[in-house]
N, C-alpha and C. Protein backbone atom coordinates (compact mmCIF):
# COMPACT_ATOMS: atom_id res chain seq x y z
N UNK A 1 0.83 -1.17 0.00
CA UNK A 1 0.00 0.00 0.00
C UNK A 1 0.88 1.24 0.00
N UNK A 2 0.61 2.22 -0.64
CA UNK A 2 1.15 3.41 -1.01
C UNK A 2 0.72 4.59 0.11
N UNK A 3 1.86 5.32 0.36
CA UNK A 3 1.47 6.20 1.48
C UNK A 3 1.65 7.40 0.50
N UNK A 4 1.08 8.49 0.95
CA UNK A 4 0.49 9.84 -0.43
C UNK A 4 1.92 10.55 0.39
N UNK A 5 2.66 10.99 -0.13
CA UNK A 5 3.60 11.77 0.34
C UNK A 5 2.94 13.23 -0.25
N UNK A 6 3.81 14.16 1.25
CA UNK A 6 3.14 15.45 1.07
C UNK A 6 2.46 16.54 -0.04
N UNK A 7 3.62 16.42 -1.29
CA UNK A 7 2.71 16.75 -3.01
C UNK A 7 1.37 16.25 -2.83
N UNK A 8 1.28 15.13 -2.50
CA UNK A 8 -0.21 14.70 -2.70
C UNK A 8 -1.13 15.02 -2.13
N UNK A 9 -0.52 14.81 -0.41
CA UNK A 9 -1.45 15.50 -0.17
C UNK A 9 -2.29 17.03 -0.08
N UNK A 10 -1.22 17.90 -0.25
CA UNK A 10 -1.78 19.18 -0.35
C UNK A 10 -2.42 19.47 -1.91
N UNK A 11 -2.59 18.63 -3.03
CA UNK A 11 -2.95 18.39 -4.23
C UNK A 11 -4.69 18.18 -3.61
N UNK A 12 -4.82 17.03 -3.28
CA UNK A 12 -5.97 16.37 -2.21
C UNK A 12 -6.60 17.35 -1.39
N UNK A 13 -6.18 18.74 -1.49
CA UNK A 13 -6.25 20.12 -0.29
C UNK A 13 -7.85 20.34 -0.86
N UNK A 14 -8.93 19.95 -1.69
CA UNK A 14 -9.77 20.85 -2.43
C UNK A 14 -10.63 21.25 -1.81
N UNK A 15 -11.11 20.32 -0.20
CA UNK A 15 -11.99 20.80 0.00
C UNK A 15 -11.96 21.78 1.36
N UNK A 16 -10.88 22.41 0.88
CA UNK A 16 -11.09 24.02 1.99
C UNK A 16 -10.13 23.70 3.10
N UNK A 17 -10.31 22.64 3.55
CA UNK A 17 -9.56 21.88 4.80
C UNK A 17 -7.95 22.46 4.84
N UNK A 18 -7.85 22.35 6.31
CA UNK A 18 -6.28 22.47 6.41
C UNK A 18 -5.39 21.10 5.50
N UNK A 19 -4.35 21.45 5.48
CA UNK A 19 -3.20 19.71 4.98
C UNK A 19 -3.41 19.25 6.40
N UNK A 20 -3.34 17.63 5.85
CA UNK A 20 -3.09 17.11 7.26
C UNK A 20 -2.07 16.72 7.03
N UNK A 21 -1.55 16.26 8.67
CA UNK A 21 -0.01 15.83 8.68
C UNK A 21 0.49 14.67 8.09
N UNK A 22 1.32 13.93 7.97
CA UNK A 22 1.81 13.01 6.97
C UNK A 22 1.41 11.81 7.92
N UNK A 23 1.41 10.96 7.38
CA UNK A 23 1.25 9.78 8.16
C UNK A 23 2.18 8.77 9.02
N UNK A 24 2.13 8.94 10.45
CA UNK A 24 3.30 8.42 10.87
C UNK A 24 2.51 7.23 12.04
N UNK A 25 3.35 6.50 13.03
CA UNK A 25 2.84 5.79 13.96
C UNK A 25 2.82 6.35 15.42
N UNK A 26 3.56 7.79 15.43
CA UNK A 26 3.10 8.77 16.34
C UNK A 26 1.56 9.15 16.42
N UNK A 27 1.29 9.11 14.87
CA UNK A 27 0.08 10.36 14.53
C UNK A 27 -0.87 9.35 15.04
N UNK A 28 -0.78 7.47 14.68
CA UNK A 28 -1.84 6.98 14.66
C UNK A 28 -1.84 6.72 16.32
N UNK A 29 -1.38 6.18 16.90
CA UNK A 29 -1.34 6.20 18.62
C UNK A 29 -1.96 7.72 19.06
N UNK A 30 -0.91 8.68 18.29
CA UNK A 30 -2.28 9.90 19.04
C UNK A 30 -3.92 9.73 18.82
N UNK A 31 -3.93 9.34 17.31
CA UNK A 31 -5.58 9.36 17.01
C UNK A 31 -6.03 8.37 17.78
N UNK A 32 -5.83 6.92 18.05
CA UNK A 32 -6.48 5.85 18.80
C UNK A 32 -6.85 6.55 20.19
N UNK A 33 -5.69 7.32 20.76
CA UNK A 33 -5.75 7.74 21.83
C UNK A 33 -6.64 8.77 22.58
N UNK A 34 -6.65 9.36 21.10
CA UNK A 34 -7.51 10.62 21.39
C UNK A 34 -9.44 10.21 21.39
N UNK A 35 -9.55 9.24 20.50
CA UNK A 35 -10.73 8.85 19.96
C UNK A 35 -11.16 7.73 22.15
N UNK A 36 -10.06 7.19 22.18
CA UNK A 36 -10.57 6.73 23.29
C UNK A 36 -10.79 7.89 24.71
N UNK A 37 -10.04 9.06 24.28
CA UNK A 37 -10.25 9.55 25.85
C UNK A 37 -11.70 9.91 25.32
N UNK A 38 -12.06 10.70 24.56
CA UNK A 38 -13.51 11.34 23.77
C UNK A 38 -14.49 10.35 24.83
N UNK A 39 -14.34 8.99 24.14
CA UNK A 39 -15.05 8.06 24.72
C UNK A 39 -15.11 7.92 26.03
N UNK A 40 -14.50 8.02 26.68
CA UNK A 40 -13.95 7.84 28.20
C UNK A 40 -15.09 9.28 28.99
N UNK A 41 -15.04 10.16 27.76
CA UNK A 41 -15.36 11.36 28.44
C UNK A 41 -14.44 12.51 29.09
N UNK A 42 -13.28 12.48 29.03
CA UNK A 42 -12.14 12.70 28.95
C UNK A 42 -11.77 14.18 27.96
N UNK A 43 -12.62 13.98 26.78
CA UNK A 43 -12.66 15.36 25.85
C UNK A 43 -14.26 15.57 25.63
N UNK A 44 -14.53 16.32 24.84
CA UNK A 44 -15.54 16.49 24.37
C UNK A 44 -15.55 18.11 23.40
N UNK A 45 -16.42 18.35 22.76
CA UNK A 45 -16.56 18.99 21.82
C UNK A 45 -17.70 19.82 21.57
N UNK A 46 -17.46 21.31 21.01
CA UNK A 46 -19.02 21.95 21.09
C UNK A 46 -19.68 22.27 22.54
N UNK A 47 -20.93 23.06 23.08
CA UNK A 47 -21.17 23.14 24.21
C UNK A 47 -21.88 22.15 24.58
N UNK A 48 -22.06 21.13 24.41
CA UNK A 48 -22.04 19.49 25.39
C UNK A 48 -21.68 19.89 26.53
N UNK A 49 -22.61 20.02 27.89
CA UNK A 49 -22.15 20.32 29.12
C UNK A 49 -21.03 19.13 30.00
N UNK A 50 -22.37 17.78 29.85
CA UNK A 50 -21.75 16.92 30.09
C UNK A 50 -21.20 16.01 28.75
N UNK A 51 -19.90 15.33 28.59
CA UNK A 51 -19.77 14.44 27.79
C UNK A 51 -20.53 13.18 28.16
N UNK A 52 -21.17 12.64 27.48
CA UNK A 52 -21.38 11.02 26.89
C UNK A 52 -20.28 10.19 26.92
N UNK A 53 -20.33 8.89 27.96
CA UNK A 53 -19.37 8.44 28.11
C UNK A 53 -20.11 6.61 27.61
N UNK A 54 -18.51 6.39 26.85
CA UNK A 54 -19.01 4.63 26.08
C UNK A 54 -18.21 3.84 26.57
N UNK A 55 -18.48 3.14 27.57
CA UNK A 55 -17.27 2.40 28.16
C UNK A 55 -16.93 1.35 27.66
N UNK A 56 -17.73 1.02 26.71
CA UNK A 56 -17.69 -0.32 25.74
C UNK A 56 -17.05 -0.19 24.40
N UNK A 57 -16.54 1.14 23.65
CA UNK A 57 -16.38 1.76 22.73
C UNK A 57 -14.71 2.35 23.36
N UNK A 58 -14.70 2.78 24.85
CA UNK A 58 -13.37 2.91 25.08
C UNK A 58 -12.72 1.88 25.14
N UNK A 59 -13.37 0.76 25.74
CA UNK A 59 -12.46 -0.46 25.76
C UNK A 59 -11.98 -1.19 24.62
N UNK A 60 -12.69 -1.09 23.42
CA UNK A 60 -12.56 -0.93 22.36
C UNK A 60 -11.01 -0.61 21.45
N UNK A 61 -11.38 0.96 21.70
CA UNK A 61 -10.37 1.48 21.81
C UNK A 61 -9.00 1.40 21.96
N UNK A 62 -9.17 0.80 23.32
CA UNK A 62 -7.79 0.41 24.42
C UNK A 62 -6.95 -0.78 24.03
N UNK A 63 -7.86 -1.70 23.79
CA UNK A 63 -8.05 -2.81 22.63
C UNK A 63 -7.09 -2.95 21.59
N UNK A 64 -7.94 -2.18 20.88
CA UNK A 64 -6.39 -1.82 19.89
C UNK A 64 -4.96 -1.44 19.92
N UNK A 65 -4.99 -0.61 20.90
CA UNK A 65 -3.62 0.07 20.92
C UNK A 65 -2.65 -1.24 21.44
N UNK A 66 -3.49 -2.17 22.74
CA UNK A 66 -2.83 -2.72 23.23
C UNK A 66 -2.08 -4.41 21.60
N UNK A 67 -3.46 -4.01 20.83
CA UNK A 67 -3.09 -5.26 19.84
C UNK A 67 -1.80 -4.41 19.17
N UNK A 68 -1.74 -3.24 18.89
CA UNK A 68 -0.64 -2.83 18.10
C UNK A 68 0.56 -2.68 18.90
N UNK A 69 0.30 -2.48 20.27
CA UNK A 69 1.50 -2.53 21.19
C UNK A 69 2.14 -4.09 21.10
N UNK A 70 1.21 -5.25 21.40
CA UNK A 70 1.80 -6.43 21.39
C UNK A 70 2.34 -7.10 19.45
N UNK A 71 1.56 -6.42 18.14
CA UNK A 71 1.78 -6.63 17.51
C UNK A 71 3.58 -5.64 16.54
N UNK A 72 3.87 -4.99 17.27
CA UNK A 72 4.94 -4.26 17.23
C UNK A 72 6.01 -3.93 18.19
N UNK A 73 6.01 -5.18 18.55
CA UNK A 73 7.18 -4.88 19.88
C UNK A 73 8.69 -5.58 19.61
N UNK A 74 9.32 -4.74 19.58
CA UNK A 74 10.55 -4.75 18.96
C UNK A 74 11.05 -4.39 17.41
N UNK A 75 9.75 -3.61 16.96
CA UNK A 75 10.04 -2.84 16.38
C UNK A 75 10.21 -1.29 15.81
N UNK A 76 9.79 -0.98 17.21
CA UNK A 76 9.52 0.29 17.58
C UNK A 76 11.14 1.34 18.14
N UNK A 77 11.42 2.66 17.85
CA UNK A 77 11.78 3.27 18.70
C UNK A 77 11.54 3.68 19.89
N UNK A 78 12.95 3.53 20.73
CA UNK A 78 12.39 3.85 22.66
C UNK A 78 11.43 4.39 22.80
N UNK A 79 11.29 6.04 22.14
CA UNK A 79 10.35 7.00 21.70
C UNK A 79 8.67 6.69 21.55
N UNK A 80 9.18 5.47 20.50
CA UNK A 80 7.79 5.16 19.86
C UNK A 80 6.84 4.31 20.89
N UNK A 81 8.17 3.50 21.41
CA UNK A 81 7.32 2.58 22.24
C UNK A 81 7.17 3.11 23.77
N UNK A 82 8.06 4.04 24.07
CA UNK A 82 7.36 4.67 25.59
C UNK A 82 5.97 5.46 25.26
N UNK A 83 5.86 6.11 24.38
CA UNK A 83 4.78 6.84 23.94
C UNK A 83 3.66 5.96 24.21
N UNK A 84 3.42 4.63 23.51
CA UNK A 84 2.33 3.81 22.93
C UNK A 84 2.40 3.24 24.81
N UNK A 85 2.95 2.75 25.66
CA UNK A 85 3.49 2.29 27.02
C UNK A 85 2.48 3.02 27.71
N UNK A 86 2.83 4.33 27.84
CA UNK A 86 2.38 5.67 28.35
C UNK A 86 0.41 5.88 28.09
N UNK A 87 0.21 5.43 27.08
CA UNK A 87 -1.03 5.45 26.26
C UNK A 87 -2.04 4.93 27.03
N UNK A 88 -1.45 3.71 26.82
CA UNK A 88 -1.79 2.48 27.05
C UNK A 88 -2.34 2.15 28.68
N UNK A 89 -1.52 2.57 29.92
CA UNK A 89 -1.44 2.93 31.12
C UNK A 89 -2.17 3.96 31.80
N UNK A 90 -1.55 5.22 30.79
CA UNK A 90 -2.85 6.12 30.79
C UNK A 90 -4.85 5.94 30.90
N UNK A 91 -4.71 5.55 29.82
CA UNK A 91 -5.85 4.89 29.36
C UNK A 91 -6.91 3.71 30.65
N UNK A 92 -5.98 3.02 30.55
CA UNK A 92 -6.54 2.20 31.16
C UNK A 92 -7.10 2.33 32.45
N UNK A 93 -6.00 2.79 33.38
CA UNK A 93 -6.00 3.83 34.66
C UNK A 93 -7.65 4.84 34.46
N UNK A 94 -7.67 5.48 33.47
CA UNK A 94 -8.41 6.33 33.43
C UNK A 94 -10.07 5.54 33.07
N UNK A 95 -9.92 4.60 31.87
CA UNK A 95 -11.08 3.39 32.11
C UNK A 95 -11.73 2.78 33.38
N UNK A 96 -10.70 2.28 34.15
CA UNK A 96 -11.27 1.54 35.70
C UNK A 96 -12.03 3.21 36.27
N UNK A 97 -11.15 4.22 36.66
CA UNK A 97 -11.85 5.53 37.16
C UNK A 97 -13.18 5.72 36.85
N UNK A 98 -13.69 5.63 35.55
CA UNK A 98 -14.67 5.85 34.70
C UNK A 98 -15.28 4.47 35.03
N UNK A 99 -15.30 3.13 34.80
CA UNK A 99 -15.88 2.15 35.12
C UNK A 99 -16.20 2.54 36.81
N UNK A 100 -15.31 2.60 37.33
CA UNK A 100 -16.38 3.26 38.84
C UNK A 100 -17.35 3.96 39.43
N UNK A 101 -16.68 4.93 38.41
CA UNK A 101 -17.96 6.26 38.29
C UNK A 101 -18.97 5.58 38.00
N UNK A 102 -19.08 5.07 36.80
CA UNK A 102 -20.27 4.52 36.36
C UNK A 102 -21.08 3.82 37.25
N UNK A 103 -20.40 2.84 38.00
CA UNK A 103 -21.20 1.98 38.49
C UNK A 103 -21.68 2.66 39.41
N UNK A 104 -21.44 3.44 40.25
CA UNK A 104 -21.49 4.41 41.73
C UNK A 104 -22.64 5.29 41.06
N UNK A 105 -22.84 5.90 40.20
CA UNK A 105 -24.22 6.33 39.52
C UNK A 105 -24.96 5.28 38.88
N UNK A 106 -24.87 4.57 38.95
CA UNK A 106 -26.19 3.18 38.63
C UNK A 106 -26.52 3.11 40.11
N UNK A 107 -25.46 2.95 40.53
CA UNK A 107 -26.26 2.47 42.45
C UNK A 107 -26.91 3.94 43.18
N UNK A 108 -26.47 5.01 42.46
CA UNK A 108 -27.80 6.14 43.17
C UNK A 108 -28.75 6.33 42.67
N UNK A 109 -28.53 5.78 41.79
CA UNK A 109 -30.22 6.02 40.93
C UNK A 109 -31.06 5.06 41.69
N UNK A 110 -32.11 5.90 41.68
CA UNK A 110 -33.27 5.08 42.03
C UNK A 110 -33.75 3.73 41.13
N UNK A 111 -34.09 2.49 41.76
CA UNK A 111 -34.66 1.56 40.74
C UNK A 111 -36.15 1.87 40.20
């Protein structure tokens, strides 16, 4: 598979949009990462007071990184792989938090 090096992509620029950045395995660990905190509830977007949180969709998420962590190990830079380490830990840490929450508001709600 062919990766669009930068000519291309700013060629690809038509529809108004900024360039996006080139494609690296930094960029994709950020996006997995980012797409799971969203989920987590962690980000959110627009005036959404509260975020919507998918704990089934973060785990998901987490999921992956951890398949690309175990499917790329030893081939990574220190860099690459403390980053994805870091993610990963992050993440998860922040999942159980959120899996608590959750449950601790199921048990005040009234049945």
């Amino acid at each position: 598979m062919k990766v669009m090096d930068d000519s291309e992509v700013k060629q690809d620029n038509s529809a108004g949009r900024p360039p996006l950045p080139p494609a690296s395995f930094t960029l994709l660990v950020w996006s997995l990462r980012t797409q799971a905190e969203v989920q987590l509830g962690l980000l959110h977007f627009g005036e959404e007071e509260k975020p919507e949180i998918d704990l089934t969709m973060a785990r998901h998420s987490i999921d992956l990184l951890a398949v690309l962590s175990e499917k790329t190990k030893g081939n990574l830079t220190l860099e690459e792989q403390r980053m994805l380490e870091n993610s990963l830990t992050e993440l998860r840490f922040r999942f159980v938090e959120a899996s608590k929450d959750n449950a601790k508001a199921a048990q005040s709600q009234p049945s």
